[in-house]
PDB file of N, CA and C in Angstrom:
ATOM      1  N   UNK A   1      -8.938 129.256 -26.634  1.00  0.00           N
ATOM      2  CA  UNK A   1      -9.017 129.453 -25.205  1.00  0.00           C
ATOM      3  C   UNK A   1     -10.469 129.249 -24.780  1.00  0.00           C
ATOM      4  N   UNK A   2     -10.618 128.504 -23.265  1.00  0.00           N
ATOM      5  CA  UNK A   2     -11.975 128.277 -23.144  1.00  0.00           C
ATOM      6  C   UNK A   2     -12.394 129.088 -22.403  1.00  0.00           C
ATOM      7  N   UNK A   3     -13.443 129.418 -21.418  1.00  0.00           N
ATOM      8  CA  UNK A   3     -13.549 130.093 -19.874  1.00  0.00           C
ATOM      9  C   UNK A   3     -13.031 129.968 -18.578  1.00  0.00           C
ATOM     10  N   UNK A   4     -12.188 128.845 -19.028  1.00  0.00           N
ATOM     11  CA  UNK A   4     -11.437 128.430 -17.900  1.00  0.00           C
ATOM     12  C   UNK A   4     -10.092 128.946 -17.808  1.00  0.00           C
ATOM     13  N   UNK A   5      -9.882 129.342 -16.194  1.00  0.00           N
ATOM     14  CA  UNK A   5      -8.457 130.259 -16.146  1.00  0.00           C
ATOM     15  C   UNK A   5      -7.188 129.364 -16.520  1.00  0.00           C
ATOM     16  N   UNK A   6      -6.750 130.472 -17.171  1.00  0.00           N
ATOM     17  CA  UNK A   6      -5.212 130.101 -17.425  1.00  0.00           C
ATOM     18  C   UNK A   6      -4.298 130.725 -17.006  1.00  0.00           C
ATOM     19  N   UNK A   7      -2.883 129.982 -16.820  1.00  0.00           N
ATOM     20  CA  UNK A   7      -1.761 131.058 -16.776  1.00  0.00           C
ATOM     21  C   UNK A   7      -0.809 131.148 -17.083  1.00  0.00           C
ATOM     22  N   UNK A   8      -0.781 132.480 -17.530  1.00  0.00           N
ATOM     23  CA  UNK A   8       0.406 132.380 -17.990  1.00  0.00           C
ATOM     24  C   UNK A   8       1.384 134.056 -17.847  1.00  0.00           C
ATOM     25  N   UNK A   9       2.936 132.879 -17.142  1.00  0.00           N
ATOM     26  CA  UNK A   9       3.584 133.684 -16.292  1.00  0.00           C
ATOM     27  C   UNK A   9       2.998 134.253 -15.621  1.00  0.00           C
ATOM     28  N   UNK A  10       2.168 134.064 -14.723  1.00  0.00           N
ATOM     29  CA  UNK A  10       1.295 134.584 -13.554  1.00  0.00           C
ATOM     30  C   UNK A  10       0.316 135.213 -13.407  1.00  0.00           C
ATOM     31  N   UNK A  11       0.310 135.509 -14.842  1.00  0.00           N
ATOM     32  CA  UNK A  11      -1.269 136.460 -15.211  1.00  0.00           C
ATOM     33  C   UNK A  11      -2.194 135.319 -15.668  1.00  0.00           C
ATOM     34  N   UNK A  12      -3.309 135.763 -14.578  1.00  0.00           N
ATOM     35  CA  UNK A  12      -4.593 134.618 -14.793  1.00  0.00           C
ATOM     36  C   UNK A  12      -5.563 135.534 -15.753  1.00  0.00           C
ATOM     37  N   UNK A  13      -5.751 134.211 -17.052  1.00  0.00           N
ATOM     38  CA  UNK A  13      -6.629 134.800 -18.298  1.00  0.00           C
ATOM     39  C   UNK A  13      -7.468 133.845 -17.865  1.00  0.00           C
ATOM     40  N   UNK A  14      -8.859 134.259 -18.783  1.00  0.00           N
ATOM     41  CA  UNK A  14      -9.845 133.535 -19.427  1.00  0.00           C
ATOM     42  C   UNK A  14     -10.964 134.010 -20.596  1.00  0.00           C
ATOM     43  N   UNK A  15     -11.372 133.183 -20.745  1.00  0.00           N
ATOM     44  CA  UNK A  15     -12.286 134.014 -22.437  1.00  0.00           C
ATOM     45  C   UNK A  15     -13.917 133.826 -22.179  1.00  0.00           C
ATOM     46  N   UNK A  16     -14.468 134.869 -21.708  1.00  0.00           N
ATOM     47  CA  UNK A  16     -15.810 135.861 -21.817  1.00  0.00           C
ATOM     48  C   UNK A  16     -16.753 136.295 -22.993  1.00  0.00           C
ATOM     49  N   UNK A  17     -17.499 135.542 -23.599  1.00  0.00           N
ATOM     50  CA  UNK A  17     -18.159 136.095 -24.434  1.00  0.00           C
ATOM     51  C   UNK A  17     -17.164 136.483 -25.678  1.00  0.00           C
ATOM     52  N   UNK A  18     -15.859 135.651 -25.663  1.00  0.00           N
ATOM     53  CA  UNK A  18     -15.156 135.813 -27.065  1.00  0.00           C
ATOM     54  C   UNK A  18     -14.083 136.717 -26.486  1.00  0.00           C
ATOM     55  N   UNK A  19     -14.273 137.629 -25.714  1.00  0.00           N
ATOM     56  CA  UNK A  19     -13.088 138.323 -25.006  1.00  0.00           C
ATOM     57  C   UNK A  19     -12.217 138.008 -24.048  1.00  0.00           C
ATOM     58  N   UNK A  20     -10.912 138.277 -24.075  1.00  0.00           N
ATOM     59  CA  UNK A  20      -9.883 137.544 -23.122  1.00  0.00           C
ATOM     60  C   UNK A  20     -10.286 138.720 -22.060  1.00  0.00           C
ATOM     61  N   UNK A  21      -9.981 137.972 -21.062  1.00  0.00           N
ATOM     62  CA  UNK A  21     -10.193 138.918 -19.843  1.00  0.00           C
ATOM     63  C   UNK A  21      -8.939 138.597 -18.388  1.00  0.00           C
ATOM     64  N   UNK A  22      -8.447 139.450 -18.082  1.00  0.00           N
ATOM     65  CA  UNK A  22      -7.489 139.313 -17.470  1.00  0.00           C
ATOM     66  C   UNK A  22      -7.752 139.494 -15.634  1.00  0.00           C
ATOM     67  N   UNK A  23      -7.247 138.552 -15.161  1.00  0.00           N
ATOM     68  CA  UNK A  23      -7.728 139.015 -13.866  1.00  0.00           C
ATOM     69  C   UNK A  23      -7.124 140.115 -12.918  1.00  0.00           C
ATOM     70  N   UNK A  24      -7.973 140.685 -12.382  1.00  0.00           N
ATOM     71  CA  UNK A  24      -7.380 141.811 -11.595  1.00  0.00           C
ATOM     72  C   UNK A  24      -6.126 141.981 -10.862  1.00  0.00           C
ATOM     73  N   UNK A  25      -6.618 140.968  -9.846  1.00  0.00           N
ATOM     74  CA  UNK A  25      -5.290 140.881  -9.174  1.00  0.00           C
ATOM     75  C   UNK A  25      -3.962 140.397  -9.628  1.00  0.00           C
ATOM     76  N   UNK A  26      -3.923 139.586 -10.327  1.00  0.00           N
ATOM     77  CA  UNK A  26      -2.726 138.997 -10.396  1.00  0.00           C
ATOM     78  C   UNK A  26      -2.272 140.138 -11.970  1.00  0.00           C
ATOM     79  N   UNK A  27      -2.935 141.132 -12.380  1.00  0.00           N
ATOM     80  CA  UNK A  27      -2.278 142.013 -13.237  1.00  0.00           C
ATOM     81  C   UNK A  27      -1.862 143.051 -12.268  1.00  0.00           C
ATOM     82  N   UNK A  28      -2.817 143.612 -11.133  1.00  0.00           N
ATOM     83  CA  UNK A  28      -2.126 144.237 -10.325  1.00  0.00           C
ATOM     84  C   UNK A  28      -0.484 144.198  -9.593  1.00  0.00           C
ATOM     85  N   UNK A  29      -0.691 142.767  -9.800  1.00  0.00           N
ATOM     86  CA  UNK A  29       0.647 142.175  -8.833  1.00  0.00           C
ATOM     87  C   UNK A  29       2.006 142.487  -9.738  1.00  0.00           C
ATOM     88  N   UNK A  30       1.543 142.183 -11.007  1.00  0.00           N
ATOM     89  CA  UNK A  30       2.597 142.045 -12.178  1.00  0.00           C
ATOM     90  C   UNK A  30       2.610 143.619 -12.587  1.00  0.00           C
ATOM     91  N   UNK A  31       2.307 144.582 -12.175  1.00  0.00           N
ATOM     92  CA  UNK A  31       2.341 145.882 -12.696  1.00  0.00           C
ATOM     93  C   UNK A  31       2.987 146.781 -11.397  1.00  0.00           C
ATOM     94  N   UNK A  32       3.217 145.936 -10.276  1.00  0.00           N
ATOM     95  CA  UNK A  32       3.507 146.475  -9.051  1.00  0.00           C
ATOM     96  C   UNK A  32       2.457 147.530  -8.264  1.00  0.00           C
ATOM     97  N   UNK A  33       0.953 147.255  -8.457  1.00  0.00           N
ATOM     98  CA  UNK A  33      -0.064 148.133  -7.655  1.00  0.00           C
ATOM     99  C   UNK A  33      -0.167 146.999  -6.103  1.00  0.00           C
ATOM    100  N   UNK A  34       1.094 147.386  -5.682  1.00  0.00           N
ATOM    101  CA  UNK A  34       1.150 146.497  -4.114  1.00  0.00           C
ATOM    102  C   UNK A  34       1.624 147.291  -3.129  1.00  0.00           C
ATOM    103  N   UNK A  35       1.883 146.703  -1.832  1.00  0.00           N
ATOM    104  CA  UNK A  35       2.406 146.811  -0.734  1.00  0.00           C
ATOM    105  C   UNK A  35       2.848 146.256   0.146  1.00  0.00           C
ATOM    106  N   UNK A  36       3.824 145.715   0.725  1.00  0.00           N
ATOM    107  CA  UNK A  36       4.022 145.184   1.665  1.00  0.00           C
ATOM    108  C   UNK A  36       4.022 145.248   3.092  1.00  0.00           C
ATOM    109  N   UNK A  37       3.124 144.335   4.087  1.00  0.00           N
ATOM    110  CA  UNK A  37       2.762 144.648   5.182  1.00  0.00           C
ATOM    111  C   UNK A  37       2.672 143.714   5.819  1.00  0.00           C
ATOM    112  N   UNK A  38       3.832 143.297   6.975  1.00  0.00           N
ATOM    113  CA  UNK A  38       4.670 142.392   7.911  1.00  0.00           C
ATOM    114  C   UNK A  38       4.844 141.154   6.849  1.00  0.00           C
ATOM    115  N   UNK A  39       5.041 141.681   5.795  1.00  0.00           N
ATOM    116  CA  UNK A  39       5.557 140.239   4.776  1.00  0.00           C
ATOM    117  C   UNK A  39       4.790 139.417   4.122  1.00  0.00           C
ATOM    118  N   UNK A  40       3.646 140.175   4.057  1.00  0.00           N
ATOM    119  CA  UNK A  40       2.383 139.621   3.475  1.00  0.00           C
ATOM    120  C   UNK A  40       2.067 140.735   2.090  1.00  0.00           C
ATOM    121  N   UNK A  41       2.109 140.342   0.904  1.00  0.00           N
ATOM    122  CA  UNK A  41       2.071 141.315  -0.053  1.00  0.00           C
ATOM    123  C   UNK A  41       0.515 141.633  -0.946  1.00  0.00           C
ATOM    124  N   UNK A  42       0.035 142.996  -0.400  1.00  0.00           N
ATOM    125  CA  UNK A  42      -1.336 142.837  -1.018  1.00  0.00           C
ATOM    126  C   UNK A  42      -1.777 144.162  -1.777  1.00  0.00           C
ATOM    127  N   UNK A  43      -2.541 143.647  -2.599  1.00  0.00           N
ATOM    128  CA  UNK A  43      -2.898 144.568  -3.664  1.00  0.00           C
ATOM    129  C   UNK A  43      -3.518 145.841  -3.293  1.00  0.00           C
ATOM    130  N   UNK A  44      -2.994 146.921  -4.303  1.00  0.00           N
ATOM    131  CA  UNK A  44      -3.662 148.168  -3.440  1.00  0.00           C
ATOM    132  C   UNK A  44      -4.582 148.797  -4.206  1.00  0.00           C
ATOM    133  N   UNK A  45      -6.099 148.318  -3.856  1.00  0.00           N
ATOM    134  CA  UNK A  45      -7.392 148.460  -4.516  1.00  0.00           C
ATOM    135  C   UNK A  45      -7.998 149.750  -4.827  1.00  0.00           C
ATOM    136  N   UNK A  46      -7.600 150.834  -3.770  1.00  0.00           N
ATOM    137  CA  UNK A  46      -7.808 152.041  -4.026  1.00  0.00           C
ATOM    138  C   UNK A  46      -7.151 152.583  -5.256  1.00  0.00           C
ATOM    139  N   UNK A  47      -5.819 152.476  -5.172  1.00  0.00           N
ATOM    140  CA  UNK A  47      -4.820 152.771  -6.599  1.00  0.00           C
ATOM    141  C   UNK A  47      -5.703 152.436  -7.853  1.00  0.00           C
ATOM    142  N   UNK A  48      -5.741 150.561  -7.408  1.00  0.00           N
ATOM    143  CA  UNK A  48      -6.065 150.409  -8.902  1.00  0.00           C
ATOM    144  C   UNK A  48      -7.144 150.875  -9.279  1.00  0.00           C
ATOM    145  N   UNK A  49      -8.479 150.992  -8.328  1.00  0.00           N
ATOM    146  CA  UNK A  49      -9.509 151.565  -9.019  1.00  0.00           C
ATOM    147  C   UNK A  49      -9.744 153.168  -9.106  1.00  0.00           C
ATOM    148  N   UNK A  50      -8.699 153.835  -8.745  1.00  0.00           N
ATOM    149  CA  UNK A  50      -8.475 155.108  -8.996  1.00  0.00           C
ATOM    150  C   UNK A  50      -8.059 155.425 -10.150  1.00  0.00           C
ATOM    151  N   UNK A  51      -7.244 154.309 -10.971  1.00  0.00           N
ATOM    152  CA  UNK A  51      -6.536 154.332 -12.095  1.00  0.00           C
ATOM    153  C   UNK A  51      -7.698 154.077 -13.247  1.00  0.00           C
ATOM    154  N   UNK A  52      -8.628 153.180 -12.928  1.00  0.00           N
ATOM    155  CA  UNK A  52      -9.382 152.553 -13.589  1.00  0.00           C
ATOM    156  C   UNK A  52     -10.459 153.313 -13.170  1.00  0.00           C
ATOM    157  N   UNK A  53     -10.543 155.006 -13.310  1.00  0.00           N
ATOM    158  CA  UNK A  53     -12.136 155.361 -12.823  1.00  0.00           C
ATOM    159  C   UNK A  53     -12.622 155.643 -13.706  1.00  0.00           C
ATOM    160  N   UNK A  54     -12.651 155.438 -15.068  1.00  0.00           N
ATOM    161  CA  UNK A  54     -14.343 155.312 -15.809  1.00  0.00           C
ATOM    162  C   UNK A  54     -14.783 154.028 -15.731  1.00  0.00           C
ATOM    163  N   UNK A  55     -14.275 153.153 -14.739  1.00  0.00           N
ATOM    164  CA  UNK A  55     -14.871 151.469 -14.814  1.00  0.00           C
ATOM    165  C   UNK A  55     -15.320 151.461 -13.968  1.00  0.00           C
ATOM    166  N   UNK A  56     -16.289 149.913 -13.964  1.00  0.00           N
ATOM    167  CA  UNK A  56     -16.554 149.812 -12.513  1.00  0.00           C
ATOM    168  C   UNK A  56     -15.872 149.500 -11.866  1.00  0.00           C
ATOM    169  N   UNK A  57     -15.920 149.392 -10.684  1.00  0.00           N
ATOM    170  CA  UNK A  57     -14.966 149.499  -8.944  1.00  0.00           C
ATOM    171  C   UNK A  57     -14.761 147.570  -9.321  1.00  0.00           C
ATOM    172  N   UNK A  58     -13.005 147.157  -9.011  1.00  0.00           N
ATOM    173  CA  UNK A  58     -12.522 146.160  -9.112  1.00  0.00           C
ATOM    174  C   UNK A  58     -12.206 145.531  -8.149  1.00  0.00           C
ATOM    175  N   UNK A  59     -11.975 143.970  -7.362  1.00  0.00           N
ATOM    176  CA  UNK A  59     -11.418 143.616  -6.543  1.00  0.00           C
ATOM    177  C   UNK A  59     -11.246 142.181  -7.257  1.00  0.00           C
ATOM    178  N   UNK A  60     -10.611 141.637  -5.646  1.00  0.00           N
ATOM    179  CA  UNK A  60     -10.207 140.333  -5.562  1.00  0.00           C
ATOM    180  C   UNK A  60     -11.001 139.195  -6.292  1.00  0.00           C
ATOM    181  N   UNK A  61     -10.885 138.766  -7.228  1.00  0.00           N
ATOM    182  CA  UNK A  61     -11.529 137.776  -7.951  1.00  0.00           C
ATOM    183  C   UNK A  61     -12.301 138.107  -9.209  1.00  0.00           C
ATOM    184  N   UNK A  62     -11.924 139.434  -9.290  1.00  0.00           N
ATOM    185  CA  UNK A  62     -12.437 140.530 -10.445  1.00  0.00           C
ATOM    186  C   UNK A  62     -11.663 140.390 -12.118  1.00  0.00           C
ATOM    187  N   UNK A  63     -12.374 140.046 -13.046  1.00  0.00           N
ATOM    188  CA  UNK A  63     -11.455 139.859 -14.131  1.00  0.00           C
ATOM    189  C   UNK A  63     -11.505 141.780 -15.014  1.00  0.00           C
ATOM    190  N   UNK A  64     -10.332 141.764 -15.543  1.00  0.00           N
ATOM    191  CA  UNK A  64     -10.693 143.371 -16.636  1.00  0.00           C
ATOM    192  C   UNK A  64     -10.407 142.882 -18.073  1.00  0.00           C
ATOM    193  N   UNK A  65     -10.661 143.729 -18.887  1.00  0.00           N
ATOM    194  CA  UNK A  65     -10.274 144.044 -20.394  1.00  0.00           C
ATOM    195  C   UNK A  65      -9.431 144.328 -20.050  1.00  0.00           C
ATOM    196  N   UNK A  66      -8.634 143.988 -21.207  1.00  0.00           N
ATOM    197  CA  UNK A  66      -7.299 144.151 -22.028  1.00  0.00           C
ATOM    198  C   UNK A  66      -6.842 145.696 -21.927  1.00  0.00           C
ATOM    199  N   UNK A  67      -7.935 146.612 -22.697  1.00  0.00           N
ATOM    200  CA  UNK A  67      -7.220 147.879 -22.227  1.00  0.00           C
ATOM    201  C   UNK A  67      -7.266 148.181 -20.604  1.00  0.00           C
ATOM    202  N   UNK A  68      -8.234 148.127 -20.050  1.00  0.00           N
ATOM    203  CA  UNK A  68      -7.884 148.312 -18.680  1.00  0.00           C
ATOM    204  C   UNK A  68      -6.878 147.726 -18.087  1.00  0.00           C
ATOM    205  N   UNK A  69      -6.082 146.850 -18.374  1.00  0.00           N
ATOM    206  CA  UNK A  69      -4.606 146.034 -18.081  1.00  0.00           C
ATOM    207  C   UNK A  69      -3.832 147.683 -18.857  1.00  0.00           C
ATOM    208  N   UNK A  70      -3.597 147.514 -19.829  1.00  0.00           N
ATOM    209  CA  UNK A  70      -2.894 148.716 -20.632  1.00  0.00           C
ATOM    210  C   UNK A  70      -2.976 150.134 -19.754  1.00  0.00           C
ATOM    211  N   UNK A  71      -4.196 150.016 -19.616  1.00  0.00           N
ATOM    212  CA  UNK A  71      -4.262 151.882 -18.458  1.00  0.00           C
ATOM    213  C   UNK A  71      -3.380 151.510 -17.182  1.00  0.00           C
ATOM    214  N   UNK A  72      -3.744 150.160 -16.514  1.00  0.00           N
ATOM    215  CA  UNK A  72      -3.259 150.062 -15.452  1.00  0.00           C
ATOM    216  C   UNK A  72      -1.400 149.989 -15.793  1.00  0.00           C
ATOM    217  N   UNK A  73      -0.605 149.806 -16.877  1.00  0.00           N
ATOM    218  CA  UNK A  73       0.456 149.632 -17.125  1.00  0.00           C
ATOM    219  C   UNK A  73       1.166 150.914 -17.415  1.00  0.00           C
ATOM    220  N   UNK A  74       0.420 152.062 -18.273  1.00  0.00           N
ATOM    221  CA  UNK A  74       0.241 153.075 -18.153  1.00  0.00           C
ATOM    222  C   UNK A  74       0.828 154.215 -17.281  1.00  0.00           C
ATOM    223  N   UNK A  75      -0.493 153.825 -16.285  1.00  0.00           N
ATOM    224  CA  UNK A  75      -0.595 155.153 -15.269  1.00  0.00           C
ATOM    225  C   UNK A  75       0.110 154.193 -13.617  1.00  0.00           C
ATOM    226  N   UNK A  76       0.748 153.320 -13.698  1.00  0.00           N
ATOM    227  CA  UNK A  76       0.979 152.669 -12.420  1.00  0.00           C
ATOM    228  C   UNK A  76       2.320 153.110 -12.162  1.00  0.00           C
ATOM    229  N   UNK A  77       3.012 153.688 -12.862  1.00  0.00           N
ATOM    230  CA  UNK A  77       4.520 154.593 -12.084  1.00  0.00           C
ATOM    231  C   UNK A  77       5.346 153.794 -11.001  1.00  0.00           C
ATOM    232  N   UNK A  78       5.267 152.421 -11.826  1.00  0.00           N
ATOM    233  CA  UNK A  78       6.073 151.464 -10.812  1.00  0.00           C
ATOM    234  C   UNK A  78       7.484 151.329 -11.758  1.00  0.00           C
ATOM    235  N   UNK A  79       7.888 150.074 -11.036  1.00  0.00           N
ATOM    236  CA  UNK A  79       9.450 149.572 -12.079  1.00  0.00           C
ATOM    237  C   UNK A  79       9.019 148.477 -12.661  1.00  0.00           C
ATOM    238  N   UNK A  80       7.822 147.975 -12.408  1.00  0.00           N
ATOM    239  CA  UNK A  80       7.198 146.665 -13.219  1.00  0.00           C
ATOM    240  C   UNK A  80       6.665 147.415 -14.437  1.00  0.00           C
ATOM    241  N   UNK A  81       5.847 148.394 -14.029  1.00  0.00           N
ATOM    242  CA  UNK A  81       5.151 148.720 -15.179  1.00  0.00           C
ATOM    243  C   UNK A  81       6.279 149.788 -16.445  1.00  0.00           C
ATOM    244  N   UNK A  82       6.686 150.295 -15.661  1.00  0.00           N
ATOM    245  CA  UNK A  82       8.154 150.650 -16.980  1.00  0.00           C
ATOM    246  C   UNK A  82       8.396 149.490 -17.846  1.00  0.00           C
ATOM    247  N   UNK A  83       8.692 148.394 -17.123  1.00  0.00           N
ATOM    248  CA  UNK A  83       9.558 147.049 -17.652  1.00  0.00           C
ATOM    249  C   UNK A  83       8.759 146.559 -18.746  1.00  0.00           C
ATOM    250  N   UNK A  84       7.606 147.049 -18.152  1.00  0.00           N
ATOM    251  CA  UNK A  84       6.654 146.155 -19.216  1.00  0.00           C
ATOM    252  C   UNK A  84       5.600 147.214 -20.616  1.00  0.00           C
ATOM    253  N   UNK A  85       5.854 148.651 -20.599  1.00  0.00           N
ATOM    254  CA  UNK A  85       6.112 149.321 -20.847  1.00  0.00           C
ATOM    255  C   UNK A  85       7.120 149.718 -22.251  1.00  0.00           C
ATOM    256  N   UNK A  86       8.290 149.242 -22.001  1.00  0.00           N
ATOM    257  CA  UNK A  86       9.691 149.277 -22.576  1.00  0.00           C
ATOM    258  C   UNK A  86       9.830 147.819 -23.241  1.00  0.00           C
ATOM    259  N   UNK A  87       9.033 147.118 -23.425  1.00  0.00           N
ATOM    260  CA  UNK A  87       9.047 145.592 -23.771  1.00  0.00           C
ATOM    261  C   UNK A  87       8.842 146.088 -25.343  1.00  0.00           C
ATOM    262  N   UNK A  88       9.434 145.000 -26.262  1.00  0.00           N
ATOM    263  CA  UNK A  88       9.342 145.060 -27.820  1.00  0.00           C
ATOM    264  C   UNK A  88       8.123 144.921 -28.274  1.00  0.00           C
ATOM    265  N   UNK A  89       7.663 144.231 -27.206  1.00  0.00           N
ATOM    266  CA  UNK A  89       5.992 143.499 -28.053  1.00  0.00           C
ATOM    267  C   UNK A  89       5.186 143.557 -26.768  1.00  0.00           C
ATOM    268  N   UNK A  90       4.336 143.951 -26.722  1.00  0.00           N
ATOM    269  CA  UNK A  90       2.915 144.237 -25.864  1.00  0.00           C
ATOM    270  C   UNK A  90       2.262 142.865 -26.224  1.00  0.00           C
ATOM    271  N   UNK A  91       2.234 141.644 -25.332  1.00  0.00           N
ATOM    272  CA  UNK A  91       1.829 140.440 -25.977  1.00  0.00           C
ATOM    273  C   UNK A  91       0.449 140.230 -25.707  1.00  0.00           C
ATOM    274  N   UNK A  92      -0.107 140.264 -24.493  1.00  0.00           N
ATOM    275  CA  UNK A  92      -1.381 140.206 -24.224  1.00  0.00           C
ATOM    276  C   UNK A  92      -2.305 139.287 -24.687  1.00  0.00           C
ATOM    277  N   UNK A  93      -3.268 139.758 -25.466  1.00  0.00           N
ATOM    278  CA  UNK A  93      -4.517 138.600 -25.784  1.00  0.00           C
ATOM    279  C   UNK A  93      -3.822 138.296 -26.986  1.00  0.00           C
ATOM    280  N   UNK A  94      -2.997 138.770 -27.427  1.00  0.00           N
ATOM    281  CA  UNK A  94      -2.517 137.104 -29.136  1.00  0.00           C
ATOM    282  C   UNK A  94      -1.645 136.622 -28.640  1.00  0.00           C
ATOM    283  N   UNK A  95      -1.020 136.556 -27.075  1.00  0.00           N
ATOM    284  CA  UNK A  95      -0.209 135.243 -26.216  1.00  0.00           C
ATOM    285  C   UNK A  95      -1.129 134.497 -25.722  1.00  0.00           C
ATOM    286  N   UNK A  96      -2.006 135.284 -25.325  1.00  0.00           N
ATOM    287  CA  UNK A  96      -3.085 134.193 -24.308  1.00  0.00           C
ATOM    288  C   UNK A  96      -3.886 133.817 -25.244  1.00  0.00           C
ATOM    289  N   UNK A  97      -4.158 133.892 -26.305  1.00  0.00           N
ATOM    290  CA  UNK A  97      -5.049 133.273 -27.474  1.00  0.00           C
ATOM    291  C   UNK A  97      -3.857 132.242 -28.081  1.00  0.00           C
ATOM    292  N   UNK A  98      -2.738 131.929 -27.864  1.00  0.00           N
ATOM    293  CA  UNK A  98      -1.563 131.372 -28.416  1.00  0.00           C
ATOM    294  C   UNK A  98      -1.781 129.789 -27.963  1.00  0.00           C
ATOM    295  N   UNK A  99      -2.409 129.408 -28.821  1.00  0.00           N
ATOM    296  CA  UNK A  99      -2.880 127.816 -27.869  1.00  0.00           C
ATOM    297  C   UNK A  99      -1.335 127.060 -27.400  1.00  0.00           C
ATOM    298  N   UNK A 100       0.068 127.031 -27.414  1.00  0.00           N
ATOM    299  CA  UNK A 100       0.538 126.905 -27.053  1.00  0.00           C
ATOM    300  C   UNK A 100       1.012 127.892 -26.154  1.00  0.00           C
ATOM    301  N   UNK A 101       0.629 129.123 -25.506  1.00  0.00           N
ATOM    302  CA  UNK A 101       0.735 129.864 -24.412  1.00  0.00           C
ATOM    303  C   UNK A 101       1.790 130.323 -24.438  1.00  0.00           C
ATOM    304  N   UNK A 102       2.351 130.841 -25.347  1.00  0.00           N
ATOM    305  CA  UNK A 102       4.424 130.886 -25.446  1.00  0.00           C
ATOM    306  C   UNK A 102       3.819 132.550 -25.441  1.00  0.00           C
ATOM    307  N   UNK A 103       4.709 133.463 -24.092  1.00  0.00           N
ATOM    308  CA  UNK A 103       4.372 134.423 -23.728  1.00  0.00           C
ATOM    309  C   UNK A 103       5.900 135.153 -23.984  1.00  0.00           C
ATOM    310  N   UNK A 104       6.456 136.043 -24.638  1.00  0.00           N
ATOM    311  CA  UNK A 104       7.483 136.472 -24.984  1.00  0.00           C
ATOM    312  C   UNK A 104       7.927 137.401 -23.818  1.00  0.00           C
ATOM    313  N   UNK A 105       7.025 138.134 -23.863  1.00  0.00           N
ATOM    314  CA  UNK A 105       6.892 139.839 -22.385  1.00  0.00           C
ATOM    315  C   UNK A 105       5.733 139.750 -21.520  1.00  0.00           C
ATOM    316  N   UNK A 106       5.778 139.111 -20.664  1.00  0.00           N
ATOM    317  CA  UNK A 106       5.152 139.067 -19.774  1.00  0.00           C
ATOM    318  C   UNK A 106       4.694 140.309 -18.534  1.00  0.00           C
ATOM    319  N   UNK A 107       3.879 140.642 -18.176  1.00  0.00           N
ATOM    320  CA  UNK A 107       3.947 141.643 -16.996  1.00  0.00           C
ATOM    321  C   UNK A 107       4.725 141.309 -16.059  1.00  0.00           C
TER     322      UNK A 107
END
């Protein structure tokens, strides 16, 4: 994997100094830290960085670690994050390190 984003099933990766790093939002989206408002669906930043408070403060265009994806899957008390949760295999960075990108459980 290079530094350049990838995706897969909707979660945007890329690789940092050797570390996969997952982007904020679109793990937010896949963990259900949203809302809907007149049909426009947007991430709810307070949540996530409430969830994520020994980190620094996250937004839009913000990439995290791997465990901070995991806390956010965790503590997000959605029906995404159950789903993904209850999955056989926690795929994460050895899918997105999977140079063919074959993602089994996706968020």
């Amino acid at each position: 994997m290079t530094n350049e984003v990838q995706v897969f099933k909707g979660l945007k990766v890329k690789e940092v100094n050797g570390q996969v790093m997952f982007d904020a939002e679109s793990a937010a989206v896949g963990i259900g830290l949203t809302q809907i408002k007149n049909g426009t669906t947007y991430v709810r930043w307070e949540r996530v960085n409430a969830l994520l408070k020994n980190s620094p403060r996250v937004g839009k265009g913000d990439f995290i670690t791997e465990p901070q994806v995991y806390t956010l899957a965790i503590k997000a008390e959605s029906e995404q994050a159950d789903k993904f949760q209850n999955s056989q295999d926690w795929w994460l960075s050895s899918k997105a390190n999977d140079p063919n990108g074959v993602a089994r459980n996706a968020i």
